[in-house]
Protein backbone atom coordinates (compact mmCIF):
# COMPACT_ATOMS: atom_id res chain seq x y z
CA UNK A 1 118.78 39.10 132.20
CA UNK A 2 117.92 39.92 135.52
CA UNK A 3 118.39 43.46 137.03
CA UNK A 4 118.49 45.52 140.23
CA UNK A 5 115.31 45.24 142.06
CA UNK A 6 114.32 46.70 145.03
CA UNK A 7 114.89 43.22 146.87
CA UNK A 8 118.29 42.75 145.73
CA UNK A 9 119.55 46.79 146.97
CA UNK A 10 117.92 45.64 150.61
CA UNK A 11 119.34 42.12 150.41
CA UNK A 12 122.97 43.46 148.91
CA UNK A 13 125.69 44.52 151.55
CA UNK A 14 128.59 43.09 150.42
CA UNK A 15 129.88 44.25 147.28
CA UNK A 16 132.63 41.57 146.92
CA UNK A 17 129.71 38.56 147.48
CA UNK A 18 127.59 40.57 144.71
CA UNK A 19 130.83 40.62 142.92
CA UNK A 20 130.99 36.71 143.12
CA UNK A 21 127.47 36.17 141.74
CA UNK A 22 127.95 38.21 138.83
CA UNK A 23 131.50 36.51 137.77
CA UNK A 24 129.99 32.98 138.23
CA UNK A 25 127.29 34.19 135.59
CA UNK A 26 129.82 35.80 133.44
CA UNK A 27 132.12 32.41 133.52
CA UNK A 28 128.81 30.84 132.11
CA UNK A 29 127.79 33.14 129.68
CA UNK A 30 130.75 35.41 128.68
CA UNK A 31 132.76 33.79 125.33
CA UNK A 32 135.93 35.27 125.92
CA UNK A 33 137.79 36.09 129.30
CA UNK A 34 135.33 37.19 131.72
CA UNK A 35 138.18 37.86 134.40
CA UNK A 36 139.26 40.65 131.55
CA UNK A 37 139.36 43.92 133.33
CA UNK A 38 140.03 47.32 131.79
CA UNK A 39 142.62 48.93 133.78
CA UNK A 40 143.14 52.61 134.27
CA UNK A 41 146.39 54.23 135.86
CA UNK A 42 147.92 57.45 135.53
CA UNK A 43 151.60 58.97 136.21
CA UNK A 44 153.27 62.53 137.47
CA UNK A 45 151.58 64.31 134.43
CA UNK A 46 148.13 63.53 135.76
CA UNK A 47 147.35 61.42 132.52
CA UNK A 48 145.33 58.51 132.44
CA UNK A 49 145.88 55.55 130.16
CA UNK A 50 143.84 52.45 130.34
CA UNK A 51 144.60 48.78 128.96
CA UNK A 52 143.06 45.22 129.44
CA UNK A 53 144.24 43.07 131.67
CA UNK A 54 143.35 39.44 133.46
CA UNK A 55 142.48 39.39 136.68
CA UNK A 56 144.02 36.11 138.21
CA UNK A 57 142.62 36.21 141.48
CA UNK A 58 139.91 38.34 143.96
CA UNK A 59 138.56 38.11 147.17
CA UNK A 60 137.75 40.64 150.15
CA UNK A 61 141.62 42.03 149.95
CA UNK A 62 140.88 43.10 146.40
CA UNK A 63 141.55 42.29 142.52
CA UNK A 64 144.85 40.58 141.60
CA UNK A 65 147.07 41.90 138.42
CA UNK A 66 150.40 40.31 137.57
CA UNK A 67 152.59 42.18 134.86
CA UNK A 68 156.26 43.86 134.27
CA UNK A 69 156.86 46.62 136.71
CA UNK A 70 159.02 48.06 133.93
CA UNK A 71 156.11 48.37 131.28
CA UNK A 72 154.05 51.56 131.49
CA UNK A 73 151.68 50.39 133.42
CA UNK A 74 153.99 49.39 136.02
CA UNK A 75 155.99 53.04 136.00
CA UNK A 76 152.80 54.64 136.39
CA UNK A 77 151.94 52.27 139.93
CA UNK A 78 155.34 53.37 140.71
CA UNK A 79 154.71 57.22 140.59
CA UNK A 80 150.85 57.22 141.74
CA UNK A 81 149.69 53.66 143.36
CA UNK A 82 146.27 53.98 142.43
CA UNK A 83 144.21 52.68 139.56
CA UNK A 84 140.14 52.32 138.21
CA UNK A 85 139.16 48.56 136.64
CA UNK A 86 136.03 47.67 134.64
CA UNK A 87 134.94 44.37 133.62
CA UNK A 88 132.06 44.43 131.72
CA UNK A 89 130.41 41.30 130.69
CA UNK A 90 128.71 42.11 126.98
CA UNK A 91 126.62 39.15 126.75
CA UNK A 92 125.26 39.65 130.37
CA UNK A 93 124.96 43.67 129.81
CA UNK A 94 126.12 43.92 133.17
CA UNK A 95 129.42 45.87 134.20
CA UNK A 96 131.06 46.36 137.56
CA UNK A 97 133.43 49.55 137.87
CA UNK A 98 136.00 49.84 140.97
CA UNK A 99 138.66 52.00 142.55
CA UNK A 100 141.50 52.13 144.96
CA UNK A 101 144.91 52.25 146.24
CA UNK A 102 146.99 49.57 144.78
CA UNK A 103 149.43 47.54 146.78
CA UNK A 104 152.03 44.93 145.53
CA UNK A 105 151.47 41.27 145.83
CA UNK A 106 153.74 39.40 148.20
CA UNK A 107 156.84 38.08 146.13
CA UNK A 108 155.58 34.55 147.28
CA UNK A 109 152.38 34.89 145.06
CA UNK A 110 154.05 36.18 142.43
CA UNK A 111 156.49 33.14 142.14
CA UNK A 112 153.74 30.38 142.68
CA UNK A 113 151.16 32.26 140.10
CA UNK A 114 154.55 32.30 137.75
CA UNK A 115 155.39 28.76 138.36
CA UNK A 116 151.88 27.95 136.65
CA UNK A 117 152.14 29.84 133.84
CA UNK A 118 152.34 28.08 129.89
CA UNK A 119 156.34 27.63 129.51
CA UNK A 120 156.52 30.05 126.42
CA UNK A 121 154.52 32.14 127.94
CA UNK A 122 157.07 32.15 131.21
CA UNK A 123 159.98 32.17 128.29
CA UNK A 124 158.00 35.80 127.16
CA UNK A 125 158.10 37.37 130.06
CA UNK A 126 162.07 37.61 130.12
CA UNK A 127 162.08 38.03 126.42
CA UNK A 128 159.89 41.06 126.21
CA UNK A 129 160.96 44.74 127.15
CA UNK A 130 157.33 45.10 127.51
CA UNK A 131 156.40 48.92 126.32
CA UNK A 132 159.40 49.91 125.12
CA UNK A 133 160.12 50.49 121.50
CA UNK A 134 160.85 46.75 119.18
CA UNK A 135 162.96 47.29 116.21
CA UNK A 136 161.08 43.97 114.47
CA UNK A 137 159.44 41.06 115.17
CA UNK A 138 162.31 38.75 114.23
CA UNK A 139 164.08 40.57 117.26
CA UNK A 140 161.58 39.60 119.91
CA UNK A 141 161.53 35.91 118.56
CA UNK A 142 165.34 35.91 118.55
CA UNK A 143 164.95 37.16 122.15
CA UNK A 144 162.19 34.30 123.08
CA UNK A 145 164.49 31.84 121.11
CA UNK A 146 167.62 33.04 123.31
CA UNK A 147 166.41 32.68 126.63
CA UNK A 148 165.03 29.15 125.38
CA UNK A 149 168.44 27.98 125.12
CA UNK A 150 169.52 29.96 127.71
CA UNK A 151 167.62 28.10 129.79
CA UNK A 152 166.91 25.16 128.67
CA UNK A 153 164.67 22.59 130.10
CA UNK A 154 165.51 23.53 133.65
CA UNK A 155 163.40 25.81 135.36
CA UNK A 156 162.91 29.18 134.59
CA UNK A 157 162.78 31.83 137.36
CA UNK A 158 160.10 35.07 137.49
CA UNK A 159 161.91 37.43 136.53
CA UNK A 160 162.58 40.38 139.06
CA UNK A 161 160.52 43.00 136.94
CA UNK A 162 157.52 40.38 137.11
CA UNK A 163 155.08 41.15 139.72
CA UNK A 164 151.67 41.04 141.29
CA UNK A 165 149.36 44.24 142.36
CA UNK A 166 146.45 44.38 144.42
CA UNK A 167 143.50 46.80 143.57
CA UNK A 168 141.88 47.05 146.26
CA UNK A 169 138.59 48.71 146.08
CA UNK A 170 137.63 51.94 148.07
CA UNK A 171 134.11 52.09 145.67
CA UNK A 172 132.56 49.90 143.92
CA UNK A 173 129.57 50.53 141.25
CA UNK A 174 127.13 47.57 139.62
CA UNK A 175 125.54 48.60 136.62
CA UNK A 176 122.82 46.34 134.83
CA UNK A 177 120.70 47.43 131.55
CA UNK A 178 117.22 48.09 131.58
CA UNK A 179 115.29 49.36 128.80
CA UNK A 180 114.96 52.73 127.06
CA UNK A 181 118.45 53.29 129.02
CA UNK A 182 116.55 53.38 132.63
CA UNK A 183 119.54 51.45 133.84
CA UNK A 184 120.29 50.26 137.41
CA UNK A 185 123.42 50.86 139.16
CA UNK A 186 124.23 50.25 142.46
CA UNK A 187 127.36 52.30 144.55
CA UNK A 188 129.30 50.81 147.15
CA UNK A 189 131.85 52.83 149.30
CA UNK A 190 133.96 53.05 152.34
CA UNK A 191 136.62 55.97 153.11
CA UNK A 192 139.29 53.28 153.39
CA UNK A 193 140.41 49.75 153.11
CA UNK A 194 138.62 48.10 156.15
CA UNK A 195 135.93 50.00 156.91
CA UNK A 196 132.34 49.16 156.68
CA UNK A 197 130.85 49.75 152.88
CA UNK A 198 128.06 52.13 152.34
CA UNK A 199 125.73 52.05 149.68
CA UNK A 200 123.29 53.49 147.21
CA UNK A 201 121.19 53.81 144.12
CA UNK A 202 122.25 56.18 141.61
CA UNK A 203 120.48 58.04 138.93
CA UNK A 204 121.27 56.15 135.53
């Protein structure tokens, strides 16, 4: 697999289009979910937690999350709206790391990425207190089973607590395996959303 040459740091300026290239290779070569992104958030106490999620869409406003805003995840945004994603593509032995402030998705993107979700998996999101403590299984099927009949086969709404957030990326890093761990990785960073990206090689 190719690496970081000298040619590509001079010919890379935009880490979002080097972003692209990588995720069209990934969709080509990686088995499983290669929009899977490890996310990292942390509350008041400081803590950080991390968890996978999907990323359903990206572009040059950032990396698109949709989940409950009542799950952990989602109370941490609330108290610090900042978070760290990885994806990293095993069978490419490539990863790409990012950072930034975090912004909610507009309610209208939220409904329309809802709207083309799997029915049951539409029927979930109401049925599960997602994070908080489940006395069985039987009681989250009863719950999925409920709001079947509760709704029927009529629509079925986002829920509220359902949402969209935006990473979007003050740095960026590109990391790419070479051998006897001499690995490339490439930094890209701007003090703020909007302004111009810097960049540079960094020591493996």
């Amino acid at each position: 697999m190719s690496s970081l040459t000298a040619g590509d740091l001079d010919a890379a300026s935009d880490p979002i289009a080097l972003f692209a290239e990588w995720f069209e290779e990934a969709k080509h070569r990686e088995p499983n979910d290669p929009n899977a992104m490890a996310l990292a958030t942390s509350g008041p106490d400081g803590l950080p937690d991390a968890r996978m999620v999907l990323v359903k869409d990206w572009d040059q406003d950032g990396f698109v999350f949709y989940t409950n805003a009542e799950s952990a995840k989602g109370a941490q945004l609330a108290a610090n709206m900042q978070a760290a994603g990885l994806f990293h593509w095993k069978s490419l032995r490539r990863q790409v790391r990012l950072r930034g402030p975090v912004a909610p998705v507009p309610q209208d993107d939220s409904d329309a990425y809802y709207a083309s979700r799997p029915r049951e998996s539409r029927l979930g999101a109401w049925a599960s207190r997602q994070s908080r403590e489940l006395e069985s299984r039987f009681a989250l099927e009863k719950a999925v089973a409920s709001y079947a009949l509760m709704f029927g086969v009529g629509d079925i709404p986002r829920p509220a607590y359902w949402c969209g957030y935006r990473i979007v990326p003050i740095a960026m890093e590109f990391w790419a395996d070479r051998p006897f761990r001499l690995h490339d990785r490439l930094q890209f960073s701007r003090s703020a959303p909007g302004e111009a990206w810097t960049k540079r090689r960094l020591y493996p």
